[in-house]
C-alpha atoms as a PDB file:
ATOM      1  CA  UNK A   1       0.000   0.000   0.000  1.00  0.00           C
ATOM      2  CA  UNK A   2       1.755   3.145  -0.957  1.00  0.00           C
ATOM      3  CA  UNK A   3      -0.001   6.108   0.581  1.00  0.00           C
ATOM      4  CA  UNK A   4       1.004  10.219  -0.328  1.00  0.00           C
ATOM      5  CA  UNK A   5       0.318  13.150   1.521  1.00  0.00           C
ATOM      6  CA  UNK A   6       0.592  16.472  -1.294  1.00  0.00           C
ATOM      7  CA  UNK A   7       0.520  20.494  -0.420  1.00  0.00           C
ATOM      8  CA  UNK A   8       0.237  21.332  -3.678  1.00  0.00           C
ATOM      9  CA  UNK A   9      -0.385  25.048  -3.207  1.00  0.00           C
ATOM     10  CA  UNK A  10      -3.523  26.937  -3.784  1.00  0.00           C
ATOM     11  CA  UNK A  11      -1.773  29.759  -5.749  1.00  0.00           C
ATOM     12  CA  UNK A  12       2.084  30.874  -6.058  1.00  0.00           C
ATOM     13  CA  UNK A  13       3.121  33.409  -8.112  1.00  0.00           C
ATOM     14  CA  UNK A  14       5.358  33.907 -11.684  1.00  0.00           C
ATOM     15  CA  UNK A  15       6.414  30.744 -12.951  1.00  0.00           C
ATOM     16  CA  UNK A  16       5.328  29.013 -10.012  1.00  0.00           C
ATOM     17  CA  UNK A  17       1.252  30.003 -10.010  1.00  0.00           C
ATOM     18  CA  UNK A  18      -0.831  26.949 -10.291  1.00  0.00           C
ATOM     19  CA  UNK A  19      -2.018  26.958 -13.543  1.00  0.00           C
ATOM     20  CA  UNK A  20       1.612  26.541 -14.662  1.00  0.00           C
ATOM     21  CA  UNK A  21       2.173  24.004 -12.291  1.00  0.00           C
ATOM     22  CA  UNK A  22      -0.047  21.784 -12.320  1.00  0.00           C
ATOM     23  CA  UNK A  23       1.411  19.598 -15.467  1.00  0.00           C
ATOM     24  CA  UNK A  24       4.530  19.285 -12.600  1.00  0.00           C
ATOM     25  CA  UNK A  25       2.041  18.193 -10.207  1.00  0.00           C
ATOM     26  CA  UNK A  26       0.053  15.617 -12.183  1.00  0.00           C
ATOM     27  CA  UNK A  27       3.611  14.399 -13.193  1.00  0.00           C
ATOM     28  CA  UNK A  28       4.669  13.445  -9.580  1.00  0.00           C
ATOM     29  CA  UNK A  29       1.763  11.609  -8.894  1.00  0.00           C
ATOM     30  CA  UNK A  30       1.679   9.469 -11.919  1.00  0.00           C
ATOM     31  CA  UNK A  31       5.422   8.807 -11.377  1.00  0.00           C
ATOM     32  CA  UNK A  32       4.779   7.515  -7.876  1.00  0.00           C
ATOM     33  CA  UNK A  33       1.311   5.747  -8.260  1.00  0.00           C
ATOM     34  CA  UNK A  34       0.240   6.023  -4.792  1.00  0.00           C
ATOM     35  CA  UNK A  35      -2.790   3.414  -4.468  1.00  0.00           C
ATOM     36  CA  UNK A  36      -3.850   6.471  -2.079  1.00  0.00           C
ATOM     37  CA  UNK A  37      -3.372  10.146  -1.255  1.00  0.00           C
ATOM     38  CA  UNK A  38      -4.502  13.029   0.131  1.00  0.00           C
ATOM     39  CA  UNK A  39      -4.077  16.589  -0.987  1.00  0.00           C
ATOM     40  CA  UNK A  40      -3.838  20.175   0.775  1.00  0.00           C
ATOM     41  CA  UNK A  41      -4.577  23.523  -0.800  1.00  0.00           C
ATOM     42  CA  UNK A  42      -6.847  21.786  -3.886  1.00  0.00           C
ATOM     43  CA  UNK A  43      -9.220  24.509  -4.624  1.00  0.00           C
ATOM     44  CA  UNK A  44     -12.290  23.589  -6.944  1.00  0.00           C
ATOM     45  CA  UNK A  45      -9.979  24.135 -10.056  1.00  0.00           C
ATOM     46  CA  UNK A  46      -7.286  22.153  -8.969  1.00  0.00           C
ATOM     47  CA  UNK A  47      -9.988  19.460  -8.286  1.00  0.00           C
ATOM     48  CA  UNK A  48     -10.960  19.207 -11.755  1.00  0.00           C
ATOM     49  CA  UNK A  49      -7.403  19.524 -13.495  1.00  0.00           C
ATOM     50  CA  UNK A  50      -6.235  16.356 -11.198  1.00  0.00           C
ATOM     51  CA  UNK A  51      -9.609  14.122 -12.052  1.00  0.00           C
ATOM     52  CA  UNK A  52      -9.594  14.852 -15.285  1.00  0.00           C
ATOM     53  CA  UNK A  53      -5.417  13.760 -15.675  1.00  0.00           C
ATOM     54  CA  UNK A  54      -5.954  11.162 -13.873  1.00  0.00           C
ATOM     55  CA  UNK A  55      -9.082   9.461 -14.122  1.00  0.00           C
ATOM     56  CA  UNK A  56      -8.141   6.456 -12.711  1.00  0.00           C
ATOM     57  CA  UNK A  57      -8.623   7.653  -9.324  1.00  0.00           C
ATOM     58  CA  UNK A  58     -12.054   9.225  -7.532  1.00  0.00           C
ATOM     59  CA  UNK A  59     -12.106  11.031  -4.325  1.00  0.00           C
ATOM     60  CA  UNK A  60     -13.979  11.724  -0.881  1.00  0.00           C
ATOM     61  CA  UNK A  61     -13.955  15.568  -0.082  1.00  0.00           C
ATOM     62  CA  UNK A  62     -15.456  18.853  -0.085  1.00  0.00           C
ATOM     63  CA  UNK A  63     -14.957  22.642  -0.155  1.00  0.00           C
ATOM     64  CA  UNK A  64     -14.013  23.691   3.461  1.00  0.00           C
ATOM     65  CA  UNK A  65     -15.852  26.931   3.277  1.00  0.00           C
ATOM     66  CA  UNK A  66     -19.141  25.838   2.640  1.00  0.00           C
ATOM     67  CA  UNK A  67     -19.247  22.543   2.553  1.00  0.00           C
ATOM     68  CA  UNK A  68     -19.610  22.152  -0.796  1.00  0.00           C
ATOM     69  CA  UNK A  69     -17.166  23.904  -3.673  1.00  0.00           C
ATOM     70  CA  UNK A  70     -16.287  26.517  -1.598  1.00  0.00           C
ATOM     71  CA  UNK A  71     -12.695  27.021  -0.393  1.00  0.00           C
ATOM     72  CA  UNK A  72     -10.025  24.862  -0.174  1.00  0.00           C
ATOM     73  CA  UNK A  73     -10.616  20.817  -0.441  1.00  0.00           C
ATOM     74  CA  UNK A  74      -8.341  18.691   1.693  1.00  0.00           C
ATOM     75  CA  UNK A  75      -9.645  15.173  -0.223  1.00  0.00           C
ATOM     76  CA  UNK A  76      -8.716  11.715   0.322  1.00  0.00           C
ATOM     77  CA  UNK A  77      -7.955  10.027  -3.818  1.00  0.00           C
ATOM     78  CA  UNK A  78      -8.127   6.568  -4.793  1.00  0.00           C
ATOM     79  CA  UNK A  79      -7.804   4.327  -7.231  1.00  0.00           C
ATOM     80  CA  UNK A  80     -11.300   3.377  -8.106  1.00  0.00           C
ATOM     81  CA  UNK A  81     -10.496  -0.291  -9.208  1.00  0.00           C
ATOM     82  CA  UNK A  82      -8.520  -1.187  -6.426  1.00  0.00           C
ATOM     83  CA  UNK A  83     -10.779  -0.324  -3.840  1.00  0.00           C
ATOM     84  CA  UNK A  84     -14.490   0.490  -2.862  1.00  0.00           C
ATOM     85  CA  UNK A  85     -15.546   3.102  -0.952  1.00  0.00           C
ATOM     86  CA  UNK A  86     -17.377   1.793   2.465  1.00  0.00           C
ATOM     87  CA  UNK A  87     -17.797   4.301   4.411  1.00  0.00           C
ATOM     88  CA  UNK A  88     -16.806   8.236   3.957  1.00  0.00           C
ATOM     89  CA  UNK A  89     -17.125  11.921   5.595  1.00  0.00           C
ATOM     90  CA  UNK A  90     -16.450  15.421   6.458  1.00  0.00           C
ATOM     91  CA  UNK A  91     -15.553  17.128  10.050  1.00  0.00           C
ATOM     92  CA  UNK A  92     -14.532  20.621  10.555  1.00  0.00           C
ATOM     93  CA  UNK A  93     -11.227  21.267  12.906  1.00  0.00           C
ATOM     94  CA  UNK A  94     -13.718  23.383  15.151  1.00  0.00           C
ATOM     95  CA  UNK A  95     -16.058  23.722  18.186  1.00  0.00           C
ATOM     96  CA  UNK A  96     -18.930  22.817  15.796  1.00  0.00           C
ATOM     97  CA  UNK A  97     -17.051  20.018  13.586  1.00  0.00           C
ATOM     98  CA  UNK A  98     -20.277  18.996  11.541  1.00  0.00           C
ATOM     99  CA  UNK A  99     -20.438  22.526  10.516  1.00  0.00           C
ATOM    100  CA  UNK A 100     -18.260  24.644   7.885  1.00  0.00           C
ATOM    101  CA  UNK A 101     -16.263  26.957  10.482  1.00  0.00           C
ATOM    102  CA  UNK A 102     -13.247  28.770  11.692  1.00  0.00           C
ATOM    103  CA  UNK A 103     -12.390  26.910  15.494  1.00  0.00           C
ATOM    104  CA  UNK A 104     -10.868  28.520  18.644  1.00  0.00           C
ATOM    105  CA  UNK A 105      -7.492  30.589  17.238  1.00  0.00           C
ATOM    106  CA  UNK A 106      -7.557  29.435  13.446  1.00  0.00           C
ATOM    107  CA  UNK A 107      -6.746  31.995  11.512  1.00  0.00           C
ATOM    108  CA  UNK A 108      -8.750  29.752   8.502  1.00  0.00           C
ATOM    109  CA  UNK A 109     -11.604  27.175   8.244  1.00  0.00           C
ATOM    110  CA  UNK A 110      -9.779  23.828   8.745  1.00  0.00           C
ATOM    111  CA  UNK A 111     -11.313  20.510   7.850  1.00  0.00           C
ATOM    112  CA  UNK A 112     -10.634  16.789   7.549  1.00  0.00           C
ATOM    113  CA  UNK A 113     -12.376  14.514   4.522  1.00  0.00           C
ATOM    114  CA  UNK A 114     -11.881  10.583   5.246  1.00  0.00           C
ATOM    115  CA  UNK A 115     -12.344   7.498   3.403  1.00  0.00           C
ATOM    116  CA  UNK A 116     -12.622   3.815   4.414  1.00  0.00           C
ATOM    117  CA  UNK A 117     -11.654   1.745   1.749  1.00  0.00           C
ATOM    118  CA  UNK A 118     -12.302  -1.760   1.345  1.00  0.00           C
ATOM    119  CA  UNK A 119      -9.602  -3.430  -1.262  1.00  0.00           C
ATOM    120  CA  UNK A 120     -11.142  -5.572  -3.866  1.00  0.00           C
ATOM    121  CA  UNK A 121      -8.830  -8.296  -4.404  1.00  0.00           C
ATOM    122  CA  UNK A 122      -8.470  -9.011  -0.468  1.00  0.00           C
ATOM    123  CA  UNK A 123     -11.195  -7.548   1.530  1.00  0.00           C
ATOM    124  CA  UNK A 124      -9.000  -5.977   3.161  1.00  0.00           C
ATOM    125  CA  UNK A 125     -10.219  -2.104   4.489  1.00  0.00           C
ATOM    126  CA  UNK A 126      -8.493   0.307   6.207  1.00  0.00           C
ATOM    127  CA  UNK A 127      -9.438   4.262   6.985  1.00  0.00           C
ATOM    128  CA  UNK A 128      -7.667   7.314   5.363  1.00  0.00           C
ATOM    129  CA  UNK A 129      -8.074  10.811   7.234  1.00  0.00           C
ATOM    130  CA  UNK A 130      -6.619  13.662   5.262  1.00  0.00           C
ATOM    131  CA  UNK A 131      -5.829  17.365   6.454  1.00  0.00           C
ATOM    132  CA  UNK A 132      -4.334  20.534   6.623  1.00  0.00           C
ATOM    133  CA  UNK A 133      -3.659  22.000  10.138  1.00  0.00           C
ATOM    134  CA  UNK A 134      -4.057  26.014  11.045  1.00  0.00           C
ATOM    135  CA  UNK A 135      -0.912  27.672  10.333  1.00  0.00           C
ATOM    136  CA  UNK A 136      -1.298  30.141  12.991  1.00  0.00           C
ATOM    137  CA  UNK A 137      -3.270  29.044  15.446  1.00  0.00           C
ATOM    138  CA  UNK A 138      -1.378  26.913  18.419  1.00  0.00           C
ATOM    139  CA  UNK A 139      -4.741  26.105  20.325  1.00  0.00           C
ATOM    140  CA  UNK A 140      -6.456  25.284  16.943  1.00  0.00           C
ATOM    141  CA  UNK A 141      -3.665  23.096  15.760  1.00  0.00           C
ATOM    142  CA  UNK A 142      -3.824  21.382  19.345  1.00  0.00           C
ATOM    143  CA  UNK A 143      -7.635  20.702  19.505  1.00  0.00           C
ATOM    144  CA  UNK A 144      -7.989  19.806  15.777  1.00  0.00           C
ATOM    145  CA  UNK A 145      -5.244  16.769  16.153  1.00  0.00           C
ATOM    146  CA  UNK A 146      -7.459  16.224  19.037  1.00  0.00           C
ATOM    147  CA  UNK A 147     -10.221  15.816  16.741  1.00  0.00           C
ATOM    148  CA  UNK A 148      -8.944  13.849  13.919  1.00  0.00           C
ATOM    149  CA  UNK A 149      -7.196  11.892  16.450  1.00  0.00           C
ATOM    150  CA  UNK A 150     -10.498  10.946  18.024  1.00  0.00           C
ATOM    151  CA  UNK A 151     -12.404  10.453  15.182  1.00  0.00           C
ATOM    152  CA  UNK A 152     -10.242   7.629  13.862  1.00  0.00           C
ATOM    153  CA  UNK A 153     -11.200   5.470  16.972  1.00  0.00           C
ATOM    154  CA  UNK A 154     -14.828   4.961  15.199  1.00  0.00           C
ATOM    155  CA  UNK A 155     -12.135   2.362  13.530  1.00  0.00           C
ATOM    156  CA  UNK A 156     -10.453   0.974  16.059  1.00  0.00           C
ATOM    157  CA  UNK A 157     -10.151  -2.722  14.309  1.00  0.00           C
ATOM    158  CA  UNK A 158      -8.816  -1.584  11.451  1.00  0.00           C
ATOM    159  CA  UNK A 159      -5.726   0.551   9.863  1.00  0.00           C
ATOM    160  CA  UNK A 160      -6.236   3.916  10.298  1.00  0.00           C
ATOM    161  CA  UNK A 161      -3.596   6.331   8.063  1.00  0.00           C
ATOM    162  CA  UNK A 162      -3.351  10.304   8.562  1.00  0.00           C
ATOM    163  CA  UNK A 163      -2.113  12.242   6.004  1.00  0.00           C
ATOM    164  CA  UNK A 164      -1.380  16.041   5.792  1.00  0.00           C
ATOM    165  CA  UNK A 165       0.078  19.236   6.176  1.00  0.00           C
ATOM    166  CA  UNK A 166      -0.013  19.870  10.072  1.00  0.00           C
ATOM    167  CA  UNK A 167       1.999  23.086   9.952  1.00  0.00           C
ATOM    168  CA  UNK A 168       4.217  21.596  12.652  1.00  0.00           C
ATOM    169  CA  UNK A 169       8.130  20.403  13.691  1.00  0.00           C
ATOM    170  CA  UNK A 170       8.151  17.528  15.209  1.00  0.00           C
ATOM    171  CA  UNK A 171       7.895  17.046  18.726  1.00  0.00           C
ATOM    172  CA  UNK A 172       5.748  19.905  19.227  1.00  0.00           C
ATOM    173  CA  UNK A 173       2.587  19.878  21.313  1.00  0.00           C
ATOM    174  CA  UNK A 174       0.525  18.987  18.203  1.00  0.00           C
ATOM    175  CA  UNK A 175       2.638  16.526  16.973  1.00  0.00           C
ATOM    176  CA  UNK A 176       3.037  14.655  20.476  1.00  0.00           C
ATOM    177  CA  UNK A 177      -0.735  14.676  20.607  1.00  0.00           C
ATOM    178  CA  UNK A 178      -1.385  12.743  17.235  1.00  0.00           C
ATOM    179  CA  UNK A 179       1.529  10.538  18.782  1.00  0.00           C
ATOM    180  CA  UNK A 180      -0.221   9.924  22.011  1.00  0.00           C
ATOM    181  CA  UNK A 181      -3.167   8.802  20.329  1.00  0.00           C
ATOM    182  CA  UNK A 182      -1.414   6.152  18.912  1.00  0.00           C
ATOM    183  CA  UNK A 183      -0.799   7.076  15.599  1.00  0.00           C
ATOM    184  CA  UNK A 184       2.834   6.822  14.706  1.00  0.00           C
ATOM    185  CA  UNK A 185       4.948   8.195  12.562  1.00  0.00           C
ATOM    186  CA  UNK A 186       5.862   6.715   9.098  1.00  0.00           C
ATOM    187  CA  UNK A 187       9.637   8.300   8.951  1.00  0.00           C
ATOM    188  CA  UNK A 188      10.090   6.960  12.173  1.00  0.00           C
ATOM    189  CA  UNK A 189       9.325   3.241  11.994  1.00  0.00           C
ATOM    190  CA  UNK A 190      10.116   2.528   8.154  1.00  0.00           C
ATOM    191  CA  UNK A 191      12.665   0.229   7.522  1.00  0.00           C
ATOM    192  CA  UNK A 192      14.011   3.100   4.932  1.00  0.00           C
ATOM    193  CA  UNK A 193      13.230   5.952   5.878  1.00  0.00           C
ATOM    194  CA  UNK A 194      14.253   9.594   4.944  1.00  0.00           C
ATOM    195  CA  UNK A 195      15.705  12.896   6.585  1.00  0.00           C
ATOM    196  CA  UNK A 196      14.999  15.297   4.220  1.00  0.00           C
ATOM    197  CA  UNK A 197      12.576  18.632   5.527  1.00  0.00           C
ATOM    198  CA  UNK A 198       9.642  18.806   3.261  1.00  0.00           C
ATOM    199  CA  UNK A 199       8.380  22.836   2.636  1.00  0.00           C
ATOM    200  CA  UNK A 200      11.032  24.699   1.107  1.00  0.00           C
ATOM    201  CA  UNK A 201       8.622  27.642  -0.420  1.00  0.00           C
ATOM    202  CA  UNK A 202      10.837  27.251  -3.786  1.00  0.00           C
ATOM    203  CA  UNK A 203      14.067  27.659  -1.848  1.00  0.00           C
ATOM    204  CA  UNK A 204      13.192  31.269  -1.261  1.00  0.00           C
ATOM    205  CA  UNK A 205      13.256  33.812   2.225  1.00  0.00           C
ATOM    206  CA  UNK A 206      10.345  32.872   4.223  1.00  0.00           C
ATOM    207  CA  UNK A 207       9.648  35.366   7.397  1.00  0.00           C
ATOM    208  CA  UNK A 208      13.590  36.210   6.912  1.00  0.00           C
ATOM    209  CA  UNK A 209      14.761  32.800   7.004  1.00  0.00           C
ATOM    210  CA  UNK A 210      15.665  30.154   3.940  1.00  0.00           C
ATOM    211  CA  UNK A 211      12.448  28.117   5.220  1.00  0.00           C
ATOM    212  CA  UNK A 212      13.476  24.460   5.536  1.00  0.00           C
ATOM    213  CA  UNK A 213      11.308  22.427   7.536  1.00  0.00           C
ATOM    214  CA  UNK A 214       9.342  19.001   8.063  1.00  0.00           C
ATOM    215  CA  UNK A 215       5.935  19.537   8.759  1.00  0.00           C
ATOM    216  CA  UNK A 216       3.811  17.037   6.389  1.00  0.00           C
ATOM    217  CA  UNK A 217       3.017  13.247   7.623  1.00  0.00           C
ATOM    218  CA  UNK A 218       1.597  10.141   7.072  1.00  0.00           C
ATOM    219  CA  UNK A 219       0.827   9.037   9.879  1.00  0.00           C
ATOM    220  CA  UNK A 220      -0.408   5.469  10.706  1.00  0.00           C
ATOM    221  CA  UNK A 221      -1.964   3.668  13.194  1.00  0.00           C
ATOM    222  CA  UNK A 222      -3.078  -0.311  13.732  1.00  0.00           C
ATOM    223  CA  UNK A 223      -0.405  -0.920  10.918  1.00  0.00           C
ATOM    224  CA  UNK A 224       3.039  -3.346  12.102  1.00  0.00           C
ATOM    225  CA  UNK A 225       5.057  -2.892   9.183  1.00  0.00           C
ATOM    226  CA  UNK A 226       6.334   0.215   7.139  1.00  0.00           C
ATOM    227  CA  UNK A 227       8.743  -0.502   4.428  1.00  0.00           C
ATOM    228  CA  UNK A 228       9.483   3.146   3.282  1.00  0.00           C
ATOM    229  CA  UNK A 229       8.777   6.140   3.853  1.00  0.00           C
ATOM    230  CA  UNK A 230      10.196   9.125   1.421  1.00  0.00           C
ATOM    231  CA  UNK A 231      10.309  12.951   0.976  1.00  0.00           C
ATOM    232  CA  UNK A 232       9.870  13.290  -2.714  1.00  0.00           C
ATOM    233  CA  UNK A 233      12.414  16.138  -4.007  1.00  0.00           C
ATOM    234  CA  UNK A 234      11.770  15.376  -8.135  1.00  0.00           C
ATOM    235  CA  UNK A 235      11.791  18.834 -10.026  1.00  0.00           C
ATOM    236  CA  UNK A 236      10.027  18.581 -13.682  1.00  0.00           C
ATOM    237  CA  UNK A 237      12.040  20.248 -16.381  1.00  0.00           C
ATOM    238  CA  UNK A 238      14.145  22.110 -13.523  1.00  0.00           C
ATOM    239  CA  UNK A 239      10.705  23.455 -11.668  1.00  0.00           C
ATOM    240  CA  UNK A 240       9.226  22.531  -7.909  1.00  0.00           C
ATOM    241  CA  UNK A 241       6.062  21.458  -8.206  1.00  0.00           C
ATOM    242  CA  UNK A 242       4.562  23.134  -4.586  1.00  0.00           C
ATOM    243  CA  UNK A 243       6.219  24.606  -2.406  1.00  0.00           C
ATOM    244  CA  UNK A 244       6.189  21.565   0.002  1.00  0.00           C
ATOM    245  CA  UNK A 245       7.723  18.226  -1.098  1.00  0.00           C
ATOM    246  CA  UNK A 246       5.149  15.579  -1.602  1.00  0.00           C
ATOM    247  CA  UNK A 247       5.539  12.432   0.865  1.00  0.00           C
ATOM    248  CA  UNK A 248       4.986   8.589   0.125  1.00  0.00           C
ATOM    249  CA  UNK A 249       4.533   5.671   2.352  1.00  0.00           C
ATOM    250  CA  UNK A 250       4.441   2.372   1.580  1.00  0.00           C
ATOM    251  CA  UNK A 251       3.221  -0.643   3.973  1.00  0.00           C
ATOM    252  CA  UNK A 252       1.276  -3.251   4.652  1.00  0.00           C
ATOM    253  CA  UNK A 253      -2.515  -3.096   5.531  1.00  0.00           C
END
C-alpha cells in the first residue's frame, strides 16, 4: 500500500502560479502511483485539473468553506479499481465540527475529509483521514489533532492512516498529541526511511529565514510494518512542483 500526503499550493506566483504548475504536479503523482493520497490547498480548479489527468482515481472531499465547492478541499484520492468506498465523511477542525467553520485561534476554516476503503482483491479495508492544520493558530492546531485523532477510533479494528500538512516540527505539542493517540509516525518506523525537511517555499526567504522544515506526515496507526517512507524532491524540467515536497509511504494493511 503506498499512501502520499501532497501540499500542492492553492496559488504561487510567476512561474510558479498553479495553472503553470499543475502539469509538474500531475507528473509526480503518476510517477509515484500512490494506491492512495490526500491533498492540501486543492481549490475547486485544482480538483478538476487532477480528475480529469488522472481518471483512474475518484475522491472523498469537499470545499471547506461551505461545505460544498467553496474554499479549499483537503480530499482523500483513490484508485477506483482497487478499492471500494465503504464508508466516507467530512468534520470541521472546530467547536462545531459537523459545521463549515473557523475553530478557537484558526486563523482559517480547517477541515478533515476521510475514506474507508475496502480493497477488492483481499477484503481488506483500512481508513484514510486527510488534512491541513491552522498555520497560525497553536490552540487550533492542538484541539484539531485532538479531533482527527479521536475520530479515527470509530475504527479501532482496522488501519487507520493520517495524512497532511499539520503546519508543525516535530515534537511539538501537536505533533506529540497525534503521537499519544497512537498514531505513529511513518519516517520513524520505516525500515528506509528519509531525513529530508519537506516545505522549502521554492528555496526562497520565508519570514527572513531560507524556510526548511518538516511539517507534512503520514501518519499510521493499527499498521506493524512500514517498508518506506520518502520525501519526494523530483523537479520537472528544472521546476518545484509546490512549495512543500510531496511524501509517500508504503506498507502493509
Amino acid at each position: 500500500m503506498k499512501v502520499m500526503s501532497f501540499n500542492i499550493l492553492c496559488g504561487g506566483d510567476k512561474e510558479n502560479w498553479w495553472t503553470k504548475r499543475t502539469g509538474r504536479v500531475v507528473e509526480i503523482i503518476k510517477r509515484y502511483a500512490p494506491d492512495t493520497f490526500g491533498l492540501q490547498e486543492a481549490h475547486y480548479r485544482w480538483m478538476n485539473v487532477i480528475c480529469k489527468a488522472l481518471p483512474e482515481y475518484d475522491y472523498v472531499g469537499v470545499g471547506r468553506d461551505n461545505g460544498k465547492r467553496l474554499g479549499e478541499f483537503s480530499p482523500v484520492f483513490y484508485l477506483k479499481d482497487k478499492f471500494e468506498v465503504v464508508d466516507k465523511g467530512n468534520f470541521w477542525l472546530s467547536e462545531t465540527p459537523e459545521v463549515p467553520g473557523k475553530g478557537w485561534d484558526a486563523a482559517c476554516i480547517r477541515i478533515c475529509s476521510y475514506a474507508v476503503l475496502k480493497e477488492k482483491a483481499t477484503g481488506k479495508t483500512f481508513a484514510h483521514f486527510n488534512t491541513h492544520l491552522d498555520h497560525v493558530g497553536p490552540t487550533a492546531q492542538i484541539e484539531g489533532a485532538k479531533i482527527i485523532a479521536d475520530r479515527g477510533l470509530k475504527y479501532p479494528n482496522i488501519p487507520n492512516v493520517m495524512t497532511g500538512d499539520f503546519n508543525v516540527v516535530p515534537g511539538s505539542e501537536p505533533y506529540n498529541t497525534v503521537v499519544a493517540s497512537g498514531f505513529k509516525d511513518t519516517r520513524n518506523i520505516a525500515k528506509s526511511s528519509d531525513e529530508s525537511h519537506t516545505f522549502h517555499n521554492f528555496d526562497r526567504l520565508y519570514h527572513g529565514e531560507l524556510s526548511r522544515s518538516i511539517i507534512d506526515y503520514v501518519f499510521v496507526r493499527n499498521v506493524d510494518k512500514v517498508k518506506s517512507f520518502k520525501v519526494i524532491t523530483d523537479k520537472i524540467d528544472g521546476l518545484f512542483p509546490s512549495d512543500h515536497y510531496p511524501v509517500i509511504a508504503d506498507f502493509d494493511i
